[in-house]
PDB file of N, CA and C in Angstrom:
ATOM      1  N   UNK A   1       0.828  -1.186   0.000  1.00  0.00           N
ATOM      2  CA  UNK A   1       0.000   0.000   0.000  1.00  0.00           C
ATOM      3  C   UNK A   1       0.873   1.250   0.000  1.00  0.00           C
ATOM      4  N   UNK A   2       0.645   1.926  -0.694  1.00  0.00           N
ATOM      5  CA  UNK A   2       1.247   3.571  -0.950  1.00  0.00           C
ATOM      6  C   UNK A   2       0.901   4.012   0.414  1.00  0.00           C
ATOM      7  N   UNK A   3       1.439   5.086   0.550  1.00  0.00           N
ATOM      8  CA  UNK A   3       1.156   6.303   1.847  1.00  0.00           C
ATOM      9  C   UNK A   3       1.610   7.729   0.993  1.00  0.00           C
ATOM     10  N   UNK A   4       0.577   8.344   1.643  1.00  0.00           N
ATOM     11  CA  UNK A   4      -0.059   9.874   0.879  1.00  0.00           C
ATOM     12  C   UNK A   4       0.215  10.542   2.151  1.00  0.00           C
ATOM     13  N   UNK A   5       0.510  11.834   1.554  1.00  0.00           N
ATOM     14  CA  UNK A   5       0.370  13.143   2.606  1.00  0.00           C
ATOM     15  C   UNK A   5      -1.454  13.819   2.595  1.00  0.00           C
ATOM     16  N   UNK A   6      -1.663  13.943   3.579  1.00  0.00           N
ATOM     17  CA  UNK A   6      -2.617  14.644   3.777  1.00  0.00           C
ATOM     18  C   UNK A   6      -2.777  16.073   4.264  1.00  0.00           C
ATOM     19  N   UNK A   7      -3.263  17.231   4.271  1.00  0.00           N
ATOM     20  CA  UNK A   7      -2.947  18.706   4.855  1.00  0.00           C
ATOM     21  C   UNK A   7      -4.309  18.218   5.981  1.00  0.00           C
ATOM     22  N   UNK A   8      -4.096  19.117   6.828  1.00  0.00           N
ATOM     23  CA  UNK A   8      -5.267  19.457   8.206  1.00  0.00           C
ATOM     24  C   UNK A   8      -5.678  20.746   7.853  1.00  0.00           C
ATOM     25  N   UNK A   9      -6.646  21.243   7.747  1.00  0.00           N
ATOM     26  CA  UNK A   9      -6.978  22.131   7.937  1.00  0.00           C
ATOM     27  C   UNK A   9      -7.835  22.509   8.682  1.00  0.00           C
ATOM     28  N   UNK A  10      -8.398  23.817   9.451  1.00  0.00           N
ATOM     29  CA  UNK A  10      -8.807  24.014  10.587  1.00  0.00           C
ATOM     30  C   UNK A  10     -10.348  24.482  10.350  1.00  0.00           C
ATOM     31  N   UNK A  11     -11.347  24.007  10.857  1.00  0.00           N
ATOM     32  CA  UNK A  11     -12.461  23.667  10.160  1.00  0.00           C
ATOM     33  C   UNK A  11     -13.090  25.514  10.907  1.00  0.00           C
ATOM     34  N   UNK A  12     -12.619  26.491  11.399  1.00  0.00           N
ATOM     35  CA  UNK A  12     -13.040  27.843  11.411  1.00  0.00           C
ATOM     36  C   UNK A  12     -12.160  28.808  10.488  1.00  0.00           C
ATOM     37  N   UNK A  13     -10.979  29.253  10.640  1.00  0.00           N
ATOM     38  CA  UNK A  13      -9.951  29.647   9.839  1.00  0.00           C
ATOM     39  C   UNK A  13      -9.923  29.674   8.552  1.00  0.00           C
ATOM     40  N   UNK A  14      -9.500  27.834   8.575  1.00  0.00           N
ATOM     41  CA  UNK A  14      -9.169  27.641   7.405  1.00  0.00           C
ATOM     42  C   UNK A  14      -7.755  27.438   6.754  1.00  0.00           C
ATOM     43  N   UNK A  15      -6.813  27.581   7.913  1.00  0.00           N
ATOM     44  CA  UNK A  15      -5.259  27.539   7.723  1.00  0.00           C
ATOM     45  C   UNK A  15      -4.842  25.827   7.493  1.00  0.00           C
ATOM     46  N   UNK A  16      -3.831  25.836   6.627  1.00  0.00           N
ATOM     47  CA  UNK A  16      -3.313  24.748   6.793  1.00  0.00           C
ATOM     48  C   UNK A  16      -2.283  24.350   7.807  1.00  0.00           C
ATOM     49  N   UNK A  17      -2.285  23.552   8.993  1.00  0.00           N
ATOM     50  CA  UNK A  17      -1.529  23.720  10.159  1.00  0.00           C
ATOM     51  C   UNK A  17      -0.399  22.393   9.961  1.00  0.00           C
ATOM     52  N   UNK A  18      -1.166  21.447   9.806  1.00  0.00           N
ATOM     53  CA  UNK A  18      -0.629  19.930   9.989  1.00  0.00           C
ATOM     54  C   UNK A  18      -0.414  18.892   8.583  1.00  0.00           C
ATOM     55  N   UNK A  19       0.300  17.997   8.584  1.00  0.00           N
ATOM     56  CA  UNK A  19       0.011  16.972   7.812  1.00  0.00           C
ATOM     57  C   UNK A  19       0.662  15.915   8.331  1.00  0.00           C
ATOM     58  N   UNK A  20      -0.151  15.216   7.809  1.00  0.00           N
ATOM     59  CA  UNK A  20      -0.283  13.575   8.566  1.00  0.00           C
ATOM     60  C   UNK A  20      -0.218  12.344   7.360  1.00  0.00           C
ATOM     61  N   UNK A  21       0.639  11.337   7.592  1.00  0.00           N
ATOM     62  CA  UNK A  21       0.694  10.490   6.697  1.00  0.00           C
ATOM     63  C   UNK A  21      -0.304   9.351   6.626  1.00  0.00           C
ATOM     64  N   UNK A  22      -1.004   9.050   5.704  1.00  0.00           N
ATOM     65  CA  UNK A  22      -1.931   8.178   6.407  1.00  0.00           C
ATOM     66  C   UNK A  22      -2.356   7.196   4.725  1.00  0.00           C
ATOM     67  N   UNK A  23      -2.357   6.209   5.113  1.00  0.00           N
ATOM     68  CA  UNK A  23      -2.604   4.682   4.009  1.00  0.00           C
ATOM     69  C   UNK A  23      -3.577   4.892   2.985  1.00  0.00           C
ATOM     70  N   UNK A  24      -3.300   4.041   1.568  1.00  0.00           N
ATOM     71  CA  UNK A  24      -3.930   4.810   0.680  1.00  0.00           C
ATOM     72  C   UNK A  24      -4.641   3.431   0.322  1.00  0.00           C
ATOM     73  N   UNK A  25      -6.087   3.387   1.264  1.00  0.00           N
ATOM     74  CA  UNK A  25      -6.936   2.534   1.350  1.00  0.00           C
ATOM     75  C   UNK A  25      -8.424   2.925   0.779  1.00  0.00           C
ATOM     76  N   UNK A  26      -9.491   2.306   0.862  1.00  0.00           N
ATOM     77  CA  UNK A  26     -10.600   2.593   0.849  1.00  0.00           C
ATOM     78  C   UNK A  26     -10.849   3.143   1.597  1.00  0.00           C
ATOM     79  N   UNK A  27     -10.631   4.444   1.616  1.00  0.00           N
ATOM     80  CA  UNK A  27     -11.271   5.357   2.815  1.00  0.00           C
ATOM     81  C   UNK A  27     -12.570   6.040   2.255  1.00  0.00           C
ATOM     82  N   UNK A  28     -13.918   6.210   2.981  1.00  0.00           N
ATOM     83  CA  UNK A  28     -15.154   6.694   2.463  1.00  0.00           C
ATOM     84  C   UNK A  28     -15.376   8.306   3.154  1.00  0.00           C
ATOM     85  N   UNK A  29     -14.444   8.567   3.940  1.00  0.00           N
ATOM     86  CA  UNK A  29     -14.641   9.946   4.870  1.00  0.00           C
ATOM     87  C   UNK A  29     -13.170  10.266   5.177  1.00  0.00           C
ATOM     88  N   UNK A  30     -13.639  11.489   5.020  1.00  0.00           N
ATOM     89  CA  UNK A  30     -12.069  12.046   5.132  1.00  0.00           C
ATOM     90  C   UNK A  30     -11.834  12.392   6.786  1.00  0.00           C
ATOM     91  N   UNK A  31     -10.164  12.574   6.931  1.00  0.00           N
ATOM     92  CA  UNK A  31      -9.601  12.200   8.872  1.00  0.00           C
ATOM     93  C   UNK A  31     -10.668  13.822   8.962  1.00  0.00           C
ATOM     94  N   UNK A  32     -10.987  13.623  10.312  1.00  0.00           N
ATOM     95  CA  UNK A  32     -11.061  14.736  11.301  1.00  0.00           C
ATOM     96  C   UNK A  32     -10.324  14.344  12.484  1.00  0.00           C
ATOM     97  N   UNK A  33      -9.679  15.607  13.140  1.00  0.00           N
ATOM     98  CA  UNK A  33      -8.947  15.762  14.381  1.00  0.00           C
ATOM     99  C   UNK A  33      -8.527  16.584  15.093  1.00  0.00           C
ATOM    100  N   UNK A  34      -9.015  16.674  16.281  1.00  0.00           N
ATOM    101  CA  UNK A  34      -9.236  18.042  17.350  1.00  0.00           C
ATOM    102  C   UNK A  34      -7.511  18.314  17.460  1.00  0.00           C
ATOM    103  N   UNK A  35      -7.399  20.019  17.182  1.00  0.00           N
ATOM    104  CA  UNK A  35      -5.732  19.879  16.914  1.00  0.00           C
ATOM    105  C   UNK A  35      -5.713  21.730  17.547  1.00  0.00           C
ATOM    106  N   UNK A  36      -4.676  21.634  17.875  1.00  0.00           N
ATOM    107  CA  UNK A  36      -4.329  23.558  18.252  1.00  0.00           C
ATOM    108  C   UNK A  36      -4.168  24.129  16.988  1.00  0.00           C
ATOM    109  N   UNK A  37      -5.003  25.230  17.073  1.00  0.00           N
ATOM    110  CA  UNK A  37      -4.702  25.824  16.010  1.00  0.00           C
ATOM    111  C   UNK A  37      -4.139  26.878  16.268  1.00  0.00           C
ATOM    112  N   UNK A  38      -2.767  27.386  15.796  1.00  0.00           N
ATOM    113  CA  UNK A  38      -2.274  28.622  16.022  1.00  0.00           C
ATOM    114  C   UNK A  38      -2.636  29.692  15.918  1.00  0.00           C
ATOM    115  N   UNK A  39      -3.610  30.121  15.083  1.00  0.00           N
ATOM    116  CA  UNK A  39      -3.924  30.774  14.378  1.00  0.00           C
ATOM    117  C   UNK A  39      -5.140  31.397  15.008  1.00  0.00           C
ATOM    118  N   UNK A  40      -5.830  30.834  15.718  1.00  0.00           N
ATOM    119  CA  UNK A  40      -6.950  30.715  16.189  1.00  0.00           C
ATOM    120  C   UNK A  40      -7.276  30.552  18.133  1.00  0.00           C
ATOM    121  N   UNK A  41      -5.861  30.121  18.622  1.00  0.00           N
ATOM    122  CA  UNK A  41      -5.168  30.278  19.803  1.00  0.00           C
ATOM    123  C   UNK A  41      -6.080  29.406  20.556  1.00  0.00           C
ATOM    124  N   UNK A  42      -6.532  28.440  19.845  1.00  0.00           N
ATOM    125  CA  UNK A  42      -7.681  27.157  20.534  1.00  0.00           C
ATOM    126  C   UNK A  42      -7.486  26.006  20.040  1.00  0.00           C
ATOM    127  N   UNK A  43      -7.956  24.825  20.617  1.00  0.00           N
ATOM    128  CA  UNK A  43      -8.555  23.523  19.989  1.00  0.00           C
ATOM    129  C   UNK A  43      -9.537  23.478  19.415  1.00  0.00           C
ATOM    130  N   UNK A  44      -9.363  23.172  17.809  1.00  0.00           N
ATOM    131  CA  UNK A  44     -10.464  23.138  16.670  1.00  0.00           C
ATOM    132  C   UNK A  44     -10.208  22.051  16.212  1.00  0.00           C
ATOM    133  N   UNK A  45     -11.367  21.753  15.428  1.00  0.00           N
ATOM    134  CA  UNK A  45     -11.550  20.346  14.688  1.00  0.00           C
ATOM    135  C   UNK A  45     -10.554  20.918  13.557  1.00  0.00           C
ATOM    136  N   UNK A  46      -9.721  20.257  13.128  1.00  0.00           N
ATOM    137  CA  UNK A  46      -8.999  20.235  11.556  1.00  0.00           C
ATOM    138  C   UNK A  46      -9.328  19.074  10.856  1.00  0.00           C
ATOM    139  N   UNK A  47      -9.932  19.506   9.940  1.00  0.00           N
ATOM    140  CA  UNK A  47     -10.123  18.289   8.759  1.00  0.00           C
ATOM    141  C   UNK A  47      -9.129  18.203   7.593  1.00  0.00           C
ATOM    142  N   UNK A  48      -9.251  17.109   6.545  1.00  0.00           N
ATOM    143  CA  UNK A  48      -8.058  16.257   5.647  1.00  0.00           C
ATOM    144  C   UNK A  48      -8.401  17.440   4.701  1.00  0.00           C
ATOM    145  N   UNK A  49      -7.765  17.709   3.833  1.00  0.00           N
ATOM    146  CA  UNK A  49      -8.022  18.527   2.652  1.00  0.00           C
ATOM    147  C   UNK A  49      -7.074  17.890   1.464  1.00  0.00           C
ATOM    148  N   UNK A  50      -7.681  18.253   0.481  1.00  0.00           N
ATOM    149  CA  UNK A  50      -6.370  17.547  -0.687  1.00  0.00           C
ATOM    150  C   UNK A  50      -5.352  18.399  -1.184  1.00  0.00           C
TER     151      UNK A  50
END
């Protein structure tokens, strides 16, 4: 199986903060994950973006 980069992005903002390596499977939903956002000076949900 390949492995892909994924970006996080911060589901108020909108910044790209993180990326996470993650398996290039049948996935039907993309990652969500409660993450600091700098930007935003809190814990926000960041979701996968392409």
């Amino acid at each position: 199986m390949a492995v892909k980069k994924a970006a996080l992005a911060c589901s108020e903002c909108g910044s790209r903060n993180y990326t996470k390596s993650i398996s290039e499977g049948h996935q039907t939903q993309r990652l969500e994950i409660k993450k600091f956002c700098k930007h935003c000076q809190k814990h926000t949900l960041h979701r996968e973006t392409k």
